[in-house]
Protein backbone atom coordinates (compact mmCIF):
# COMPACT_ATOMS: atom_id res chain seq x y z
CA UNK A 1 206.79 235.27 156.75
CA UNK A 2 209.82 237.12 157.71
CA UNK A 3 209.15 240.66 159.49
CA UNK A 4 209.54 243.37 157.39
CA UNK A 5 210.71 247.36 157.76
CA UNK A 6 207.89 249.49 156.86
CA UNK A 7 207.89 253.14 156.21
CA UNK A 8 204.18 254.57 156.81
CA UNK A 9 203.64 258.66 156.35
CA UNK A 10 200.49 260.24 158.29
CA UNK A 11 201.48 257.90 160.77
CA UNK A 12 200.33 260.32 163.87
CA UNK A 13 196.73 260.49 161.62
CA UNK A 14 193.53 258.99 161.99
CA UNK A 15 194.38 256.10 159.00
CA UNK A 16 197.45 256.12 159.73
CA UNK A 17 198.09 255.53 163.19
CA UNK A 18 195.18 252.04 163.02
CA UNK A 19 197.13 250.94 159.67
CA UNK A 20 200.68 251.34 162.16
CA UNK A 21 198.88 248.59 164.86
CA UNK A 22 197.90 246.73 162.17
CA UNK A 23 201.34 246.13 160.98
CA UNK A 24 202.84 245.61 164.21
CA UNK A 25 200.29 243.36 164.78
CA UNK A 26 201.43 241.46 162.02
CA UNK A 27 204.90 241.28 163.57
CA UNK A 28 206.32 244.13 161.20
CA UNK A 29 208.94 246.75 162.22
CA UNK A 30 207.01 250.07 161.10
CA UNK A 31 208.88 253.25 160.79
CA UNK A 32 206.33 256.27 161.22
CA UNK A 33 206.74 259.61 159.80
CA UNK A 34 204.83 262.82 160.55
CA UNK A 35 205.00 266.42 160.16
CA UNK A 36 201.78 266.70 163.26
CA UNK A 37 200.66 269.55 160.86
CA UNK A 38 196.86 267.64 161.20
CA UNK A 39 198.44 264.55 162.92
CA UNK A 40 198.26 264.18 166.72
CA UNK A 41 201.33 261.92 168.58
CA UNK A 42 197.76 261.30 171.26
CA UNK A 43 197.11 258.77 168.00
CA UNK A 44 200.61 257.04 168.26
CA UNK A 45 200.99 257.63 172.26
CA UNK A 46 200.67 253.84 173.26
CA UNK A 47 203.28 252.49 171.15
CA UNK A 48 205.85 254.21 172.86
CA UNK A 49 207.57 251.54 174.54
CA UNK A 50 207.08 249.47 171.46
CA UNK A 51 210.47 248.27 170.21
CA UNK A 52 209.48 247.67 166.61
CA UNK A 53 207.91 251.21 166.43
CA UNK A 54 210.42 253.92 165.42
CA UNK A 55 208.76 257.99 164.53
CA UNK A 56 210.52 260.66 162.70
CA UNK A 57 208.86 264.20 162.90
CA UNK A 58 209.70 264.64 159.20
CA UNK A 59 208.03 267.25 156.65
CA UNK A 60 208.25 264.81 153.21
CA UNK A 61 208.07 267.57 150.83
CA UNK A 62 211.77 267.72 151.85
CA UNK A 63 213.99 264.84 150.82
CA UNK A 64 214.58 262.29 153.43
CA UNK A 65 215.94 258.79 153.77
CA UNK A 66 214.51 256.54 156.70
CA UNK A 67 217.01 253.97 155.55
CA UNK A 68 216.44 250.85 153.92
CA UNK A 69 212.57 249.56 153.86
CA UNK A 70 210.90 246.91 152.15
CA UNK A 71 207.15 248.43 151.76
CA UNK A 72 205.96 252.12 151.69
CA UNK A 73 202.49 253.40 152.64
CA UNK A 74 202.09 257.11 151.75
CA UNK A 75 199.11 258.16 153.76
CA UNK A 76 200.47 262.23 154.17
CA UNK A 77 198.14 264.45 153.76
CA UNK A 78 195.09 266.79 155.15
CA UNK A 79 192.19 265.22 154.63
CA UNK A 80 189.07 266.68 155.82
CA UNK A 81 187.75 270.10 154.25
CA UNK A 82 188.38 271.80 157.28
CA UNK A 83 192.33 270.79 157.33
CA UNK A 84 192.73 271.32 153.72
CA UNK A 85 191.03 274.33 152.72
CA UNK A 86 193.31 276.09 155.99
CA UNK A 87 196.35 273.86 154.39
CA UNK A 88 195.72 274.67 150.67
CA UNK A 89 199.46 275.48 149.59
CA UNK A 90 200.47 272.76 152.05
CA UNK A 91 198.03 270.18 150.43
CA UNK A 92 199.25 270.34 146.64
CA UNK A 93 202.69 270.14 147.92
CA UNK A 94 202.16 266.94 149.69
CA UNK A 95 200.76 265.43 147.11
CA UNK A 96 202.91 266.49 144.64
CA UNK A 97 206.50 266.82 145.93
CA UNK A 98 205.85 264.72 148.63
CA UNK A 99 204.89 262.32 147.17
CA UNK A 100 208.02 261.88 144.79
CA UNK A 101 209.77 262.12 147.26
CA UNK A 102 208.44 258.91 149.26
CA UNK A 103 208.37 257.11 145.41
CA UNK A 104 212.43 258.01 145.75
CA UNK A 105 212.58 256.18 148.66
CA UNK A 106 210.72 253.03 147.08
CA UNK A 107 212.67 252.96 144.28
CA UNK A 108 216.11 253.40 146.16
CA UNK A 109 215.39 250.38 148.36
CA UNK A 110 213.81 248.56 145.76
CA UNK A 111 210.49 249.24 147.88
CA UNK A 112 206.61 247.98 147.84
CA UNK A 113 204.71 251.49 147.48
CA UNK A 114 200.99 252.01 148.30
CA UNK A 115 199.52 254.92 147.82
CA UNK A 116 196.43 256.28 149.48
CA UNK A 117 194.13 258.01 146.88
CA UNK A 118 190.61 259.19 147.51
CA UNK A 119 187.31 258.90 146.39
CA UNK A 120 187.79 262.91 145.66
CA UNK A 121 189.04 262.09 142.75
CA UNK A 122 185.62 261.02 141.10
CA UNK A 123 183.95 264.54 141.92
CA UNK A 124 180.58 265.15 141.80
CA UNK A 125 180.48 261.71 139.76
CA UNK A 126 178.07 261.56 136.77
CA UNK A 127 178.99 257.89 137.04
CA UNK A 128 177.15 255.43 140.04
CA UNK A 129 178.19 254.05 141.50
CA UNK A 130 181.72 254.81 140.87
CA UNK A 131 183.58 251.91 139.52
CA UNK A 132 187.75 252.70 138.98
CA UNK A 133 187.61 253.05 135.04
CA UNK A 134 185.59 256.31 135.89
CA UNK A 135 187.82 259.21 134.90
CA UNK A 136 186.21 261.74 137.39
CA UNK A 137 183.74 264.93 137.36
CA UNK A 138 186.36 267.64 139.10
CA UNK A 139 185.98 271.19 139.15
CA UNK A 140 190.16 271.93 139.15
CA UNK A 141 189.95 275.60 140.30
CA UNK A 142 187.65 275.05 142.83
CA UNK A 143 187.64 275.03 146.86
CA UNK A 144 188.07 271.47 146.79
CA UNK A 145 190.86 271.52 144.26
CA UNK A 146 193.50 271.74 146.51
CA UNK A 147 193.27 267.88 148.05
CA UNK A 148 190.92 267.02 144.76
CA UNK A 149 193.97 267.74 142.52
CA UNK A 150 196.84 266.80 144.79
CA UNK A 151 195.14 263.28 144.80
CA UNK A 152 195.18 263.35 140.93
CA UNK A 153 198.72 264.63 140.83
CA UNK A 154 200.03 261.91 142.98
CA UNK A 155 197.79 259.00 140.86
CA UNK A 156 199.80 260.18 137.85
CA UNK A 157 203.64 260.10 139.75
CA UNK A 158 202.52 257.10 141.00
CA UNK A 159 202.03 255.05 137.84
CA UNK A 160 204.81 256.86 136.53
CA UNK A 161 207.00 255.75 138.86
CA UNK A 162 205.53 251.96 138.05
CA UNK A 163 205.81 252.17 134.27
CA UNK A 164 209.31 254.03 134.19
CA UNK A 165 211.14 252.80 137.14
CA UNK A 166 209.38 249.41 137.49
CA UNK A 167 208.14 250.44 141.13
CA UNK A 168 206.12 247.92 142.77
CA UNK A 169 203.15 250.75 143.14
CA UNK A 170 199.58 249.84 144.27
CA UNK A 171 196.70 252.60 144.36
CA UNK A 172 193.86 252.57 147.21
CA UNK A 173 190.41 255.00 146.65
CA UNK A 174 189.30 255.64 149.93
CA UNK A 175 186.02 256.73 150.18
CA UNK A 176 184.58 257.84 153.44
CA UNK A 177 185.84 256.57 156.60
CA UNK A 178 184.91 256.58 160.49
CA UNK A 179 186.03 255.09 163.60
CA UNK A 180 188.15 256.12 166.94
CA UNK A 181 190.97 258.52 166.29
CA UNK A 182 188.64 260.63 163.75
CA UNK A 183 189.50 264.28 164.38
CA UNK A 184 186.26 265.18 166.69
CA UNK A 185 186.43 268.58 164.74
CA UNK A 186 187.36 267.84 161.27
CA UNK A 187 184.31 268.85 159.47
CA UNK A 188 183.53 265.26 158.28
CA UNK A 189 179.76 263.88 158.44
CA UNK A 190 180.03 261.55 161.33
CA UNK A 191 182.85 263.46 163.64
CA UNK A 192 180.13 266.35 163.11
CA UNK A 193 176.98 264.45 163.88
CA UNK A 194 178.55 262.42 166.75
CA UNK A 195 179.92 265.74 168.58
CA UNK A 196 177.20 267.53 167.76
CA UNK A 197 174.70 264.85 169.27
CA UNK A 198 176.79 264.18 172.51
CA UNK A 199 177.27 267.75 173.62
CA UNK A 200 173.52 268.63 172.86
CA UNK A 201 174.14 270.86 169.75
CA UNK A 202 171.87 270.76 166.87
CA UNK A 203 172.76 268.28 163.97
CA UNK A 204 173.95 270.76 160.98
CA UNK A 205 172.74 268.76 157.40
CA UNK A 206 174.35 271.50 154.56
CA UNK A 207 171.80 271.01 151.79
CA UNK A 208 168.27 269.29 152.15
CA UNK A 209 170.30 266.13 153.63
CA UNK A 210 169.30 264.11 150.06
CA UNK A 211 172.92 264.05 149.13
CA UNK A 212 174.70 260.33 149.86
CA UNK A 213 177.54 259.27 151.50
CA UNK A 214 178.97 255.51 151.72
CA UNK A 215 180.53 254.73 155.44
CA UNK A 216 182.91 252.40 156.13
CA UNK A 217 184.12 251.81 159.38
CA UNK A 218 188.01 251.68 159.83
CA UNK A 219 189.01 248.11 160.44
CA UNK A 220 187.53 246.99 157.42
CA UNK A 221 189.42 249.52 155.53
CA UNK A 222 192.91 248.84 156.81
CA UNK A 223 192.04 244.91 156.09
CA UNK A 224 190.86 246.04 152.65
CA UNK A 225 194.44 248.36 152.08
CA UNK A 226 196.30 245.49 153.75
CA UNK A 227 194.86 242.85 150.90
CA UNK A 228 196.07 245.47 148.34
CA UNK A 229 200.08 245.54 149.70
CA UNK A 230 200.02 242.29 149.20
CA UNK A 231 198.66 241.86 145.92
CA UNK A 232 200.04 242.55 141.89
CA UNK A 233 197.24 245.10 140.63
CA UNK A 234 198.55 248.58 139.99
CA UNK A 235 195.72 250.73 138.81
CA UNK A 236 194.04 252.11 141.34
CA UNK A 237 190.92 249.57 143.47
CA UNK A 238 188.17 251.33 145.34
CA UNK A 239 187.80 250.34 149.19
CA UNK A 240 184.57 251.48 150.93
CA UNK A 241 181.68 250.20 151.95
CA UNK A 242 178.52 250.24 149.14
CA UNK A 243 176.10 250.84 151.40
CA UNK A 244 174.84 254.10 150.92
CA UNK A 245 173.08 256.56 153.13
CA UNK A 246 171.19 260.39 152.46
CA UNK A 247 173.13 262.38 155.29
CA UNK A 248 169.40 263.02 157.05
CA UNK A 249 169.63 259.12 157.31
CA UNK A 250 173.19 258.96 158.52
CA UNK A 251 171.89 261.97 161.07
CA UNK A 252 169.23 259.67 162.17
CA UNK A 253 171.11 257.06 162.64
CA UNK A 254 173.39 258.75 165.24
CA UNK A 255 170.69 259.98 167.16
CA UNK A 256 169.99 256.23 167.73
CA UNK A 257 172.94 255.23 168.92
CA UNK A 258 174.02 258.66 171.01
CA UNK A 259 170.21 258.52 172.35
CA UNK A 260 170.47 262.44 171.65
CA UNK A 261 167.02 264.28 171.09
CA UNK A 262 168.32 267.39 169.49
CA UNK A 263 167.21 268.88 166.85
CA UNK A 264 168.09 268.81 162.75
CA UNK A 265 169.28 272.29 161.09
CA UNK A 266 169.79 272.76 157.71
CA UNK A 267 172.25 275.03 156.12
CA UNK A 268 173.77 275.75 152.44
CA UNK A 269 175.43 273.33 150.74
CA UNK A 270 179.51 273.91 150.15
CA UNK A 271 180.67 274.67 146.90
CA UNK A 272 181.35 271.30 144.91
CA UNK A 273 180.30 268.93 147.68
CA UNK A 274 179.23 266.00 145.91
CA UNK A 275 175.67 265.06 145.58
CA UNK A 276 176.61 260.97 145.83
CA UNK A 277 179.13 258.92 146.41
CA UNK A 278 179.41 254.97 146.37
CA UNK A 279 181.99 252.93 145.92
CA UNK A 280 181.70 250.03 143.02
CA UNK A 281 183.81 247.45 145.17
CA UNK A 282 183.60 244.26 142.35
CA UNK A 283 187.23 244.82 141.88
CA UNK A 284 187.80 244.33 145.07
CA UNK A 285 186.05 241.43 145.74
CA UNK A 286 186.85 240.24 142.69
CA UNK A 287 191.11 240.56 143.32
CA UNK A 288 191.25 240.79 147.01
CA UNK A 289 188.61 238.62 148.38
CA UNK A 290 187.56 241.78 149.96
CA UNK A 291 184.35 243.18 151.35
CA UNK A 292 183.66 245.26 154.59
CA UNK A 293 181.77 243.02 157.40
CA UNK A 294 180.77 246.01 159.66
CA UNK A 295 177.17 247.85 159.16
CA UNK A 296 177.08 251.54 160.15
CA UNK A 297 175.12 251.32 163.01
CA UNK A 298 177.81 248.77 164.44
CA UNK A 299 180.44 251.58 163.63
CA UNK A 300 178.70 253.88 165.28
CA UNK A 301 177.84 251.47 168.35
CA UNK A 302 182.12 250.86 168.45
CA UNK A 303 183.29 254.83 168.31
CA UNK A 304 180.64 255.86 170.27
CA UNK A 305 183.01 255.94 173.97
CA UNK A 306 185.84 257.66 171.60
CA UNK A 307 183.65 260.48 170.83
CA UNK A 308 181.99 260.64 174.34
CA UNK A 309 185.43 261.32 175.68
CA UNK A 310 186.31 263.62 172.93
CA UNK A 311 183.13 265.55 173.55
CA UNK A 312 184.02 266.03 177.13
C-alpha cells in the first residue's frame, strides 16, 4: 500500500500522540496538529528527528489548510472532567467549529475523515450495555454538558458532512481508556488511583464505588480505530473493552499491581457521573474483526513504570 499524508488533531494528547506511532509505524507521513491547550509536545518529543512527522501548533476553531491529505483523524479536544469543566467555552467550540473546520479540510482534498466520539454521549445510559442504536440519557445543561454536547454536536456535522458532501466520514465511541501518556492529573479513574497509590495518598472512590466503568487499555483501542479508517461503515461503532468493573474493584485492582497498602476514602459523587458504562462491541466484531486482547490487570502491569515516573 502506498504511504499516505495524514492529518491527525490532538496529536500532542494522550490518544493522539500513540494513534501518530501507529501510523508511522505503518509507513504513513502524519501531519500533527495541536493547540497544547491539554496536549503536552513531552507526548510527541521522540519523533522529532522523524522525517515523516511534520507538527503545526494550530488552534482548529480557526480555519487552516495543512495542504493536501488523504485521511483525517479529529481527535481535538479536552477530555477528562478536570480539562473540560476549566475549558468549558473552549470545549463546545472544538467540537463544534472545530470540527467543521477539519470536515473542510476532508472535503477539499477529497479526504478519509474519522472522528473520535465518546461514550459521553450515552449519559447515564438507561440502556446496558450500550449498543450504538442507543440515542443517549444526557442532561444538556449540566456540568458535563460542555464535552457531553460538543460530542453530540460534532456526531451531527459529521454525518452531515457524509450525507451532503459525500465525505468519506467514520464515527469511533470511545469509552474509557488507559495506558502511558495518560495525564497523571486528569481526574480520570485510573490516572487517579495509580498516582494516588504510588505516592502513598489515599485512593478517593466518589460515591459508594458500586458505579462501573469498562477499561480498555490503549493499544487495543488505536488497533480498534485503525480497523475503522479502513472500513465503509459511517454511523458511529463503539470501541472499548466489555469487561466491566465497580470502581472499588478497579481500586483494588491497582493496589495489586502498585503493591500500595493505603487506604480507600469515599467522597460524593459528581453531578451526572454515570452510574455504568459498557460498551456493546458486536458491531465491532461483527464489521471489524475487532476485540481488545489485553485484561486490565495486564494494563495496569504495562503503565505501571509510566506512572512511577510521573509520580516522582
Amino acid at each position: 500500500m502506498m504511504s499516505r499524508n495524514i492529518l491527525v488533531t490532538g496529536a500532542a494528547g494522550f490518544l493522539g500522540s500513540h494513534l501518530c506511532d501507529a501510523l508511522l509505524a505503518a509507513g504513513d507521513s502524519v501531519i500533527g496538529v495541536d493547540n497544547l491547550s491539554t496536549g503536552r509536545l513531552a507526548n510527541l518529543s521522540h519523533l522529532e528527528r522523524e522525517s515523516r512527522f511534520r507538527f503545526l501548533e494550530q488552534d482548529i476553531t480557526q480555519p487552516f489548510d495543512p495542504g493536501k491529505v488523504d485521511l483525517v483523524f479529529n481527535f481535538a479536544s479536552p477530555a477528562s472532567p478536570i480539562d473540560y469543566t476549566r475549558l468549558g467555552p473552549e470545549t463546545l467550540l472544538v467540537g463544534s467549529a472545530g470540527t467543521i473546520n477539519v470536515l473542510e479540510v476532508a472535503r477539499k482534498y477529497g479526504a478519509g475523515f474519522l472522528h473520535a466520539s465518546t461514550s459521553e454521549c450515552y449519559g447515564d445510559p438507561e440502556v446496558h450495555p450500550q449498543v450504538e442504536t442507543y440515542w443517549g440519557h444526557v442532561n444538556p445543561i449540566g456540568l458535563r454538558s460542555v464535552y457531553d454536547e460538543a460530542k453530540r454536536f460534532s456526531e451531527a456535522a459529521v454525518m452531515a458532512y457524509h450525507r451532503y458532501y459525500n465525505v468519506d466520514t467514520h464515527l469511533v465511541r470511545i469509552f474509557n481508556t488507559y495506558g502511558p501518556r495518560l495525564q497523571p492529573n486528569d481526574g480520570r479513574v485510573i490516572s487517579n488511583f495509580m498516582m494516588q497509590a504510588l505516592q502513598g495518598k489515599p485512593l478517593t472512590i466518589y460515591g459508594d464505588g458500586s458505579q462501573t466503568r469498562s477499561f480498555c487499555y490503549v493499544s487495543d483501542l488505536i488497533e480498534g480505530i485503525l480497523r475503522l479508517s479502513g472500513s465503509d461503515e459511517h454511523l458511529p461503532v463503539n470501541i472499548g473493552n466489555p469487561d466491566e468493573w465497580t470502581i472499588l474493584e478497579c481500586a483494588r485492582e491497582v493496589l495489586a499491581v502498585t503493591g500500595a497498602g493505603t487506604e480507600i476514602i469515599f467522597k460524593p459523587l459528581p453531578q451526572d457521573d454515570p452510574t455504568r458504562r459498557r460498551p456493546d462491541i458486536t458491531k465491532a466484531k461483527q464489521l471489524l474483526g475487532w476485540e481488545p486482547k489485553i485484561k486490565l490487570r495486564h494494563g495496569l502491569e504495562k503503565s505501571l513504570e509510566y506512572f512511577k515516573a510521573s509520580a516522582q
